[in-house]
C-alpha atoms as a PDB file:
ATOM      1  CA  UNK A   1       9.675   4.342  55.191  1.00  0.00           C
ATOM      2  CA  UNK A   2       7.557   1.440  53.992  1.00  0.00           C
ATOM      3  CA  UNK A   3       4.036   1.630  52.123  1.00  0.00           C
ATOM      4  CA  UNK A   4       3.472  -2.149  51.736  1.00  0.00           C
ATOM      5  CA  UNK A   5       3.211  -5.043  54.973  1.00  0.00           C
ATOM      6  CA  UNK A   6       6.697  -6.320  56.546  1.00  0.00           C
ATOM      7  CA  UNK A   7       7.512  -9.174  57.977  1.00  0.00           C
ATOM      8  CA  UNK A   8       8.207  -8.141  61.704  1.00  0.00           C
ATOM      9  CA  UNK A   9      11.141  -9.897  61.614  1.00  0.00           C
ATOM     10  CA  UNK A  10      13.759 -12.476  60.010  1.00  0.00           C
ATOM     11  CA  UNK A  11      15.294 -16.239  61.598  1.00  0.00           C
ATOM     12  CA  UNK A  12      18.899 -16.561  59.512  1.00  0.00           C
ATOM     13  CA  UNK A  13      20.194 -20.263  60.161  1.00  0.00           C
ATOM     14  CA  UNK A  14      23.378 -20.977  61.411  1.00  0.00           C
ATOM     15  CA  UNK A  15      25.042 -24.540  61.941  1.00  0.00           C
ATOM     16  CA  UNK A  16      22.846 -27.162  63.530  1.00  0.00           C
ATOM     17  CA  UNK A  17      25.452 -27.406  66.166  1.00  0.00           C
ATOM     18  CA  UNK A  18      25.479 -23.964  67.311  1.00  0.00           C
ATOM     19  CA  UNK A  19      24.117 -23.084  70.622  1.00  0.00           C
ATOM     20  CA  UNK A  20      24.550 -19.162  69.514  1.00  0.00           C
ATOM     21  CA  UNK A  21      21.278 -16.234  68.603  1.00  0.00           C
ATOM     22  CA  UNK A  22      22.701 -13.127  67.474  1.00  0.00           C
ATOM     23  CA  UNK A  23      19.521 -10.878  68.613  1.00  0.00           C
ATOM     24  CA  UNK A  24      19.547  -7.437  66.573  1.00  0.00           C
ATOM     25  CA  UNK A  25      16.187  -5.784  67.553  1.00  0.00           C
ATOM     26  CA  UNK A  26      16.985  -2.260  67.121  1.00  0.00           C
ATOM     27  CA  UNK A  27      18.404  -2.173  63.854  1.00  0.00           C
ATOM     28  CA  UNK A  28      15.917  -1.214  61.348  1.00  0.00           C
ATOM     29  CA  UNK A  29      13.883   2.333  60.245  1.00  0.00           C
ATOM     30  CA  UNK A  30      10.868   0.587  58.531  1.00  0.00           C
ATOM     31  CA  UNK A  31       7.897   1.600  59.540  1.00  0.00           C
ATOM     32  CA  UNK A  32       4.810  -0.043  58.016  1.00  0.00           C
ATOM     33  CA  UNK A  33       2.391   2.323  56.440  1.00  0.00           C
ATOM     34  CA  UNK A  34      -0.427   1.166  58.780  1.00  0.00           C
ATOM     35  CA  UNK A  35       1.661   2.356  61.847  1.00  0.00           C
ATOM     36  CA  UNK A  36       2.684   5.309  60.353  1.00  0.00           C
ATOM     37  CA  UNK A  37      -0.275   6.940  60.743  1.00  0.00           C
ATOM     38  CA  UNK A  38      -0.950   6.873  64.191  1.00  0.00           C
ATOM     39  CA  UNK A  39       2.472   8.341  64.496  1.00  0.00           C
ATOM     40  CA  UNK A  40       2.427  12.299  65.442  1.00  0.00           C
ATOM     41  CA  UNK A  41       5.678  13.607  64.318  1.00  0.00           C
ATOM     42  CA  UNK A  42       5.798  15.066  60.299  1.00  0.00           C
ATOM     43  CA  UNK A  43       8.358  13.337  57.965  1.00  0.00           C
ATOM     44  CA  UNK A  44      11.124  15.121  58.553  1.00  0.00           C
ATOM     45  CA  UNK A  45      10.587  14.853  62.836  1.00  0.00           C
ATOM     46  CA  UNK A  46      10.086  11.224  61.816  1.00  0.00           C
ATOM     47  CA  UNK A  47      13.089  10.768  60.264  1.00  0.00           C
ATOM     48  CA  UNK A  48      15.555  12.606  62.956  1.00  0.00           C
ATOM     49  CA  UNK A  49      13.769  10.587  65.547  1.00  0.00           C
ATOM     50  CA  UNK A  50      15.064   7.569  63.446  1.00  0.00           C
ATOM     51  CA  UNK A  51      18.223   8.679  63.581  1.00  0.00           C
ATOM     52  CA  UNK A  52      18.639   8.852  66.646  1.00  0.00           C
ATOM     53  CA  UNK A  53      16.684   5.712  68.280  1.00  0.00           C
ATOM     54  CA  UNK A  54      17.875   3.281  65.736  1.00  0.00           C
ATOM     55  CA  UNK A  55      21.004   1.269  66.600  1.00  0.00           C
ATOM     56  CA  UNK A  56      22.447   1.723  63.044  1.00  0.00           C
ATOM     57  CA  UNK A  57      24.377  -0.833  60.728  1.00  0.00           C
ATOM     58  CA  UNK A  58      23.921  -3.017  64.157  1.00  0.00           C
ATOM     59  CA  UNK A  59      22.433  -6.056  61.479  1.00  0.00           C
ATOM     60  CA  UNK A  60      25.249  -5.692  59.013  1.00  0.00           C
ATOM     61  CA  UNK A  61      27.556  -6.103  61.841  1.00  0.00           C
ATOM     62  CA  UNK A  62      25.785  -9.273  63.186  1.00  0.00           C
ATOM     63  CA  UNK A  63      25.948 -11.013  59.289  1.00  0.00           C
ATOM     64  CA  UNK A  64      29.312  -9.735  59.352  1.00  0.00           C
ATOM     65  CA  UNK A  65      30.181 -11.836  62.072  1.00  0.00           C
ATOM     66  CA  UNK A  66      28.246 -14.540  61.465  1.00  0.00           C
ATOM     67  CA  UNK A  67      30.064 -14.787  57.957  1.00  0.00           C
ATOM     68  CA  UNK A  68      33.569 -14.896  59.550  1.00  0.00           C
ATOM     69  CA  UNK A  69      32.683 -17.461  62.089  1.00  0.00           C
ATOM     70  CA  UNK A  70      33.862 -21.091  61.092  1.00  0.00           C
ATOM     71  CA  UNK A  71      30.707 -22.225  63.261  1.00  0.00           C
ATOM     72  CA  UNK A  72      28.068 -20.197  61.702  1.00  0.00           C
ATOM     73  CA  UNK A  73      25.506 -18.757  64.786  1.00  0.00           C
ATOM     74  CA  UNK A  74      21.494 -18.246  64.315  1.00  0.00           C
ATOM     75  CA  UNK A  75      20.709 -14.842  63.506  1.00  0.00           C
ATOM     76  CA  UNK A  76      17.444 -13.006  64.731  1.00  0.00           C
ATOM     77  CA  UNK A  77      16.504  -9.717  63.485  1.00  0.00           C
ATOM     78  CA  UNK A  78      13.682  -7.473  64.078  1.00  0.00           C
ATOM     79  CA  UNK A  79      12.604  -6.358  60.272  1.00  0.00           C
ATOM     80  CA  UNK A  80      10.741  -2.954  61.946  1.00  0.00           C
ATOM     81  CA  UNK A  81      11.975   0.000  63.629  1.00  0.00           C
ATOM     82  CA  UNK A  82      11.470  -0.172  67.400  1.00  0.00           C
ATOM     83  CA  UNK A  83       9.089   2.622  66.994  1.00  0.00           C
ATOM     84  CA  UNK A  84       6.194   0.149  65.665  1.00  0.00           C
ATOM     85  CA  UNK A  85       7.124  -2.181  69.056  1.00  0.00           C
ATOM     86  CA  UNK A  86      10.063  -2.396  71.233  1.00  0.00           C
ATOM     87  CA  UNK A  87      10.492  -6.800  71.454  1.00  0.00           C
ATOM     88  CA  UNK A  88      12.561  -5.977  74.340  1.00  0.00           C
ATOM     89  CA  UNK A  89      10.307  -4.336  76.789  1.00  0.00           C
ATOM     90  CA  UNK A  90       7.971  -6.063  79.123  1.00  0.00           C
ATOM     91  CA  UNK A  91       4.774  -5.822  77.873  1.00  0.00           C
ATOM     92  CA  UNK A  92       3.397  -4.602  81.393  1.00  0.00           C
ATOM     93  CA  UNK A  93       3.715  -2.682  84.380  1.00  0.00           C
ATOM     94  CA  UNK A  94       7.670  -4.193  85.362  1.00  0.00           C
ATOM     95  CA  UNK A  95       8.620  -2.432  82.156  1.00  0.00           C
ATOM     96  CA  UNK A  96      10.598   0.929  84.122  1.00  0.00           C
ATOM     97  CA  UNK A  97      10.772   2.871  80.333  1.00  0.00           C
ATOM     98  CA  UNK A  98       7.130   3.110  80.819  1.00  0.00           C
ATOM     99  CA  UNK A  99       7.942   6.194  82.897  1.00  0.00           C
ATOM    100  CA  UNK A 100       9.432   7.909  80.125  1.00  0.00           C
ATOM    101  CA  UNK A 101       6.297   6.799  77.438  1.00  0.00           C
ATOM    102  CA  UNK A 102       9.030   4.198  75.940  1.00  0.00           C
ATOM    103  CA  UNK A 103       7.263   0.570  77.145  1.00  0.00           C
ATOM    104  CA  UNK A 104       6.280  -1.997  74.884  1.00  0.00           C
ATOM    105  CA  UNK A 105       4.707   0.601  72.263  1.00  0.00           C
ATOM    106  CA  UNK A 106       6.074   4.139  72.411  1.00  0.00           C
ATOM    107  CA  UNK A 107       3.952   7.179  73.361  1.00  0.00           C
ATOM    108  CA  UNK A 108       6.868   9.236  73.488  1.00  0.00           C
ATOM    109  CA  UNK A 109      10.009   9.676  71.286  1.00  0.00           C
ATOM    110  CA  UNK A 110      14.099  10.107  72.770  1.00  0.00           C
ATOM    111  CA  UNK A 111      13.264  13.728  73.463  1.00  0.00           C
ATOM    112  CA  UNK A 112      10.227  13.036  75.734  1.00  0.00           C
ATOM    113  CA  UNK A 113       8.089  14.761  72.855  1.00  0.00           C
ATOM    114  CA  UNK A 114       4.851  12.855  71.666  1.00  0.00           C
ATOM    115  CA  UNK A 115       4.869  10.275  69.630  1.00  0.00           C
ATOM    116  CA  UNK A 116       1.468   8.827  69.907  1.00  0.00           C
ATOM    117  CA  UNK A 117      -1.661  10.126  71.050  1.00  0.00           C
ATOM    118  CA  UNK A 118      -2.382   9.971  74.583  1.00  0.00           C
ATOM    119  CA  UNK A 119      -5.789   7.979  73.262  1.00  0.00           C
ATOM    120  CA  UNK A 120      -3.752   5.180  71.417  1.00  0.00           C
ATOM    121  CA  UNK A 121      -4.671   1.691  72.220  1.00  0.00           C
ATOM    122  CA  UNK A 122      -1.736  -0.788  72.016  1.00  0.00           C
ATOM    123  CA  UNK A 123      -3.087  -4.007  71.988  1.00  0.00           C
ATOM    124  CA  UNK A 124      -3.376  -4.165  68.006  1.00  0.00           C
ATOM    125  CA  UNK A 125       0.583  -3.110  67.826  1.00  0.00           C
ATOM    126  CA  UNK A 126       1.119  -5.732  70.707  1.00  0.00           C
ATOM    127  CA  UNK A 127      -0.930  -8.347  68.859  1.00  0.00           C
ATOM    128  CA  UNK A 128       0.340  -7.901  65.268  1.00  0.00           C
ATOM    129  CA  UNK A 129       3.947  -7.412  66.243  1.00  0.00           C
ATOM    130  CA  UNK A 130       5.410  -7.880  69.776  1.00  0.00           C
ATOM    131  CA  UNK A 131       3.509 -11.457  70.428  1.00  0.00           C
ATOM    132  CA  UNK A 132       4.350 -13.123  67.311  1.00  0.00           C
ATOM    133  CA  UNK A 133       7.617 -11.814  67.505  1.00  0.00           C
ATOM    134  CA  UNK A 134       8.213 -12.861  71.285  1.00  0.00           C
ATOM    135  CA  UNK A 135       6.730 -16.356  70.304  1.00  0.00           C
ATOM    136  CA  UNK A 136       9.088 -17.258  67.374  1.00  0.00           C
ATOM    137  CA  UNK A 137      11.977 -15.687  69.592  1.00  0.00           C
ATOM    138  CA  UNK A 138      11.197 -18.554  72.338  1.00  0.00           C
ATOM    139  CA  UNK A 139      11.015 -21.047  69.590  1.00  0.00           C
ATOM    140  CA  UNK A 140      14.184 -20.169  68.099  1.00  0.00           C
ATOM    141  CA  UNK A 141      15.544 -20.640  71.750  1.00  0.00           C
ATOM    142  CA  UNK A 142      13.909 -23.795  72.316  1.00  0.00           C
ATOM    143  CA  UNK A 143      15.534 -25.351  68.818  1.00  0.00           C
ATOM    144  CA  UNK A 144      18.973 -24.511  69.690  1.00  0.00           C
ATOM    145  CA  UNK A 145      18.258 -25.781  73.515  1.00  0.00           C
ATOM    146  CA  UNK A 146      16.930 -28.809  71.431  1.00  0.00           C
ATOM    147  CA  UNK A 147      19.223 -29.438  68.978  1.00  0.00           C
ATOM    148  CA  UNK A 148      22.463 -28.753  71.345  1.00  0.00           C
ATOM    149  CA  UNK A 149      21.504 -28.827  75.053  1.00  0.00           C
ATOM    150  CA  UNK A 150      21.452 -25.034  75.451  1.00  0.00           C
ATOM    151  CA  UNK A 151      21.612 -21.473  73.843  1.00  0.00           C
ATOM    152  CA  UNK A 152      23.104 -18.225  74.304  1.00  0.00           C
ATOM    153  CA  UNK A 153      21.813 -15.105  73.402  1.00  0.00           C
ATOM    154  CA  UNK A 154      24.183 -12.157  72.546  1.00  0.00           C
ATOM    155  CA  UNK A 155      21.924  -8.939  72.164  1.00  0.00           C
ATOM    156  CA  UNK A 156      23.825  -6.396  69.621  1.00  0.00           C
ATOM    157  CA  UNK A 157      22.610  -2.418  70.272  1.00  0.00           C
ATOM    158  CA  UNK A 158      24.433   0.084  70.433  1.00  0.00           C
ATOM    159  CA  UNK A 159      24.126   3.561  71.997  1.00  0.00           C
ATOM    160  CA  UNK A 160      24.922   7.272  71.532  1.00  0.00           C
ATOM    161  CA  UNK A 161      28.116   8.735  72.659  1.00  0.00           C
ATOM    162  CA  UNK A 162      26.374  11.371  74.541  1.00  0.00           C
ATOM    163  CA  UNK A 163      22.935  10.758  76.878  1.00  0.00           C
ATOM    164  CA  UNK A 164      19.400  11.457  75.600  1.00  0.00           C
ATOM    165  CA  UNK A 165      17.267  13.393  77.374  1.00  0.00           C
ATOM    166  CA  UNK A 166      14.664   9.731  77.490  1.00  0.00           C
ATOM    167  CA  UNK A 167      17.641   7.981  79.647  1.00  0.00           C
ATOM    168  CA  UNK A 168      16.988   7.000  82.859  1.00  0.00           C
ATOM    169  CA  UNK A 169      20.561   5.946  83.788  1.00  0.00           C
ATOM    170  CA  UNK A 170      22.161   8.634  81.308  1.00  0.00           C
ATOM    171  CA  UNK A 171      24.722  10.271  84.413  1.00  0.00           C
ATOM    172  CA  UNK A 172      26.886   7.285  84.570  1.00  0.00           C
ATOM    173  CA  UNK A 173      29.491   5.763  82.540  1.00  0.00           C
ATOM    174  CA  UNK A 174      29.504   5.516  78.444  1.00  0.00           C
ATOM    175  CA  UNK A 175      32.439   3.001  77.713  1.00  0.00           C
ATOM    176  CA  UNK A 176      33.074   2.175  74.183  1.00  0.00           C
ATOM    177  CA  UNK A 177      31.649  -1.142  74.900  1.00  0.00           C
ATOM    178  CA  UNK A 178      29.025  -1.194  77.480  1.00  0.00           C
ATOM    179  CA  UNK A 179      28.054  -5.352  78.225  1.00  0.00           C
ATOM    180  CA  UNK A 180      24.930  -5.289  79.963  1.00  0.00           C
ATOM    181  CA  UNK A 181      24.093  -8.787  82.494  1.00  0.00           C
ATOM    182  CA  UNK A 182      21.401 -10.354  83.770  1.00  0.00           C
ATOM    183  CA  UNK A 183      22.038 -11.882  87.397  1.00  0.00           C
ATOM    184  CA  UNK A 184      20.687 -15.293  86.725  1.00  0.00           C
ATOM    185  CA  UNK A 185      21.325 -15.497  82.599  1.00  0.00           C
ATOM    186  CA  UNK A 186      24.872 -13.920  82.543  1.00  0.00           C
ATOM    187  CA  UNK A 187      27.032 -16.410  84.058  1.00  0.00           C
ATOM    188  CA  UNK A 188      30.870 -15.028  85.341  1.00  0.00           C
ATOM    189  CA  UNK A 189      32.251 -17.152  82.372  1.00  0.00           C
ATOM    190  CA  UNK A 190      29.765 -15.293  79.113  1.00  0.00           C
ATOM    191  CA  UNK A 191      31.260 -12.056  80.881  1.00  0.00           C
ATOM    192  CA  UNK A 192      34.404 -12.635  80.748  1.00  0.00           C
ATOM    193  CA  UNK A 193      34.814 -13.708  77.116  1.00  0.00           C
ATOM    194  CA  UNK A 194      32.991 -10.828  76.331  1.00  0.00           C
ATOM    195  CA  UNK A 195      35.906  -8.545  78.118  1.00  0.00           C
ATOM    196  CA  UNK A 196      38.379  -9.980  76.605  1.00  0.00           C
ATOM    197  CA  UNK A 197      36.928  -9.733  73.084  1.00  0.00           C
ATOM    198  CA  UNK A 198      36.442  -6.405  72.930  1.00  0.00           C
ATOM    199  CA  UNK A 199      39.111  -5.643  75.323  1.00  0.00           C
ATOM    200  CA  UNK A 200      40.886  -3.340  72.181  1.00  0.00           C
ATOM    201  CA  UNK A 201      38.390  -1.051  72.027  1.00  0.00           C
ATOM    202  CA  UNK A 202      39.420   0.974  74.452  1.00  0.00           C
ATOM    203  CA  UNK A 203      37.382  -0.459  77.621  1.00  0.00           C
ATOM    204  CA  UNK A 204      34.461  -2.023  78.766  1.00  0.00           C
ATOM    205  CA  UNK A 205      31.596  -1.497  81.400  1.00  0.00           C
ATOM    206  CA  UNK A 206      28.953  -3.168  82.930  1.00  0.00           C
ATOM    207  CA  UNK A 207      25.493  -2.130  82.613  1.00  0.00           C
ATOM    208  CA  UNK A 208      25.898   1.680  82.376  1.00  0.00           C
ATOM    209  CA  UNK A 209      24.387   3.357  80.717  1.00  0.00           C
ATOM    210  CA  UNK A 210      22.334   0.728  79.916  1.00  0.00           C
ATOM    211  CA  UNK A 211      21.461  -2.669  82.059  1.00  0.00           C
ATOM    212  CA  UNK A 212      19.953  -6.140  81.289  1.00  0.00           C
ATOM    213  CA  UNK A 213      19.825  -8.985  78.095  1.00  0.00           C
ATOM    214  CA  UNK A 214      16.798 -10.369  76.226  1.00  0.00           C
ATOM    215  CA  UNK A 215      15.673 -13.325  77.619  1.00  0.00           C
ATOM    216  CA  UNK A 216      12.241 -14.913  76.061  1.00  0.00           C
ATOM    217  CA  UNK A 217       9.664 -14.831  78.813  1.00  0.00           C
ATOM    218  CA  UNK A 218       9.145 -18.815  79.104  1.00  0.00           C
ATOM    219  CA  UNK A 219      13.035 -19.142  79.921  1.00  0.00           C
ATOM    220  CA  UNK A 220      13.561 -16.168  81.887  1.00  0.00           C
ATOM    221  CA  UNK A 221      14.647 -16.816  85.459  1.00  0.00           C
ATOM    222  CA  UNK A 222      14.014 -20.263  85.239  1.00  0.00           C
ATOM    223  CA  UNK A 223      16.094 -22.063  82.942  1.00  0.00           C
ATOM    224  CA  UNK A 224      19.838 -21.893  83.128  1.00  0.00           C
ATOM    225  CA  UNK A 225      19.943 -23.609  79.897  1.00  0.00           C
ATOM    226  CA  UNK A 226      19.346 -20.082  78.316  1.00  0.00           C
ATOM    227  CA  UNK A 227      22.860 -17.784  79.215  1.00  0.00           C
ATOM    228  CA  UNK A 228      22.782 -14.224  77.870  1.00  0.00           C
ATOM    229  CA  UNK A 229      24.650 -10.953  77.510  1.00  0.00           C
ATOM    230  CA  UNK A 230      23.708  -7.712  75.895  1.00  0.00           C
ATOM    231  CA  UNK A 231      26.743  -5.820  73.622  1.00  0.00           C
ATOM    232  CA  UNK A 232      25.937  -2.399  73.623  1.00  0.00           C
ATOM    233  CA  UNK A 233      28.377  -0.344  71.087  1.00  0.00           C
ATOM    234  CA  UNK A 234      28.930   2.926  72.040  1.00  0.00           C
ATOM    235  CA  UNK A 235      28.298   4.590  68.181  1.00  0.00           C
ATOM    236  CA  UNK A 236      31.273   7.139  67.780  1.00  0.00           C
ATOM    237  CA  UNK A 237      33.482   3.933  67.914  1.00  0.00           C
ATOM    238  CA  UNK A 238      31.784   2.563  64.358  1.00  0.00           C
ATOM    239  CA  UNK A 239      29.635   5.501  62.294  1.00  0.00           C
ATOM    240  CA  UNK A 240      28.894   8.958  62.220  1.00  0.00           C
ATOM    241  CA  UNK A 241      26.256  10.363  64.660  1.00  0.00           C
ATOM    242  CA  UNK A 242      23.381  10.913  64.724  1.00  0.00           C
ATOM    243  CA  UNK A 243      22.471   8.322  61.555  1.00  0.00           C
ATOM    244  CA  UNK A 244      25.122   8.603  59.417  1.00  0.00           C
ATOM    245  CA  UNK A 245      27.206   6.233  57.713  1.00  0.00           C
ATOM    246  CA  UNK A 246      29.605   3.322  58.718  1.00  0.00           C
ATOM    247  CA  UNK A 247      33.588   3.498  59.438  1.00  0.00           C
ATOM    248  CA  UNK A 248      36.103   1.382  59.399  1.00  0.00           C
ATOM    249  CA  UNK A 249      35.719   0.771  63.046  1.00  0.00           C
ATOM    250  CA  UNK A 250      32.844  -1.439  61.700  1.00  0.00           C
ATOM    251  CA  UNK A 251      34.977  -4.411  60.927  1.00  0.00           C
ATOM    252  CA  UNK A 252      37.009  -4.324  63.526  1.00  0.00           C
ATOM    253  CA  UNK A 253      33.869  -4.890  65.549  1.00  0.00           C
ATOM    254  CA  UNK A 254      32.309  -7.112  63.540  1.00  0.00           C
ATOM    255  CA  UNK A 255      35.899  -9.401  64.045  1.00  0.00           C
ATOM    256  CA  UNK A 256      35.736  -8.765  67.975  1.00  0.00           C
ATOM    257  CA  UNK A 257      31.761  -9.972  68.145  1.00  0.00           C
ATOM    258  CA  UNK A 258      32.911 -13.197  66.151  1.00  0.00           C
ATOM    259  CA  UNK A 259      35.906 -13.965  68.642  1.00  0.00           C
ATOM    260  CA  UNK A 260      33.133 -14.137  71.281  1.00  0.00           C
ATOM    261  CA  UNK A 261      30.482 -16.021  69.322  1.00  0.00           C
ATOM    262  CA  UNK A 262      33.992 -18.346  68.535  1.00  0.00           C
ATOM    263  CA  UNK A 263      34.610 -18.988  72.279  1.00  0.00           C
ATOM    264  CA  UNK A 264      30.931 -19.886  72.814  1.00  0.00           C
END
């Protein structure tokens, strides 16, 4: 937990000539003091809740694989726990978490349990937070589209190794490596590098439990400049769960994510 301002987020440069973003939104537990108190749960409720939305040692395996790569990607990395604001929700009504009180800003917490007060008013969260944060996500996008004709985003999570009861697609299948596509962003080619990178893992699946890639708001649909895929690690393969520490399976994934960002 934090008592002093955070910057929402951090932009690590990588070579001029890479076309790559490593997104890692989910990673962190900070919570800045100010946001902390319109949050219900007690410290300890708090804290459990972290462990289990946070997608764990997710930024330490993005610089991990940045390090290794001879061309060095762009990093992005959301500085806050997605409990402050969730950068990759629609900020409106074609957000489908909203059902389950996890849009934009959550009401609710991954056991459907209150987070927030049903009185809460998100457009200060959405102002201080998710719009900057959107905004220098689409400029980091439009510098790499700049500086080498395009960019791809590859969107590191990663996921329980059983369902939580806020899933909406929780019933289907949990591979070790779940790759989640976008129709238009995801082209046949992004997919199939991504197979065969992580293809010693033990298997990979598409969109289940979880579907879709972060693509900034100006580009999405639109501009097939922008490509995208979302890696979503199932967390048994890498750490302890709920929050606990890193394994060794932590390397080997960190090697697999820079064969990908390698063959980009």
């Amino acid at each position: 937990m934090s008592t002093a301002p955070q910057p929402s987020f951090r932009l690590l440069p990588g070579d001029a000539d890479s076309p790559v973003l490593l997104h890692v939104p989910h990673g962190s537990r900070t919570i800045p003091e100010e946001v902390r108190g319109g949050i219900l749960l007690d410290d300890s409720a708090l804290e459990r809740e972290l462990d289990h939305i946070t997608d764990s040692h997710t930024a330490e395996l993005a610089a991990r694989a940045a390090e290794s790569c001879p061309l060095r990607p762009w990093s992005y990395v959301n500085a806050l726990s997605r409990l402050v604001v969730d950068p990759e929700r629609f900020p409106d009504d074609r957000e489908e978490m909203r059902a389950v009180g996890m849009g934009a800003v959550y009401t609710h917490t991954t056991h459907r349990e209150r987070l927030r007060g049903p009185d809460i008013d998100q457009h200060p969260l959405l102002d201080r937070y998710f719009h900057p944060y959107a905004r220098a996500m689409t400029e980091a996008v439009d510098a790499r589209i700049a500086a080498t004709g395009r960019a791809v985003i590859v969107d590191v999570h990663s996921y329980p190794s059983a369902p939580l009861p806020y899933e909406l697609h929780g019933t289907g299948p949990r591979p070790p490596v779940c790759l989640g596509t976008d129709p238009f962003h995801t082209t046949p080619e992004l997919r199939a590098l991504a197979e065969a990178a992580f293809a010693g893992f033990g298997g990979t699946g598409i969109d289940s439990p979880f579907a879709g890639t972060y693509v900034p708001l100006k580009h999405y649909g639109t501009d097939r400049r922008v490509t995208a895929l979302m890696i979503e690690i199932r967390r048994d393969t890498y750490m302890s769960e709920p929050g606990g520490p890193a394994g060794a399976g932590l390397d080997a994934l960190a090697g697999a994510l820079a064969g990908l960002v390698g063959s980009l």
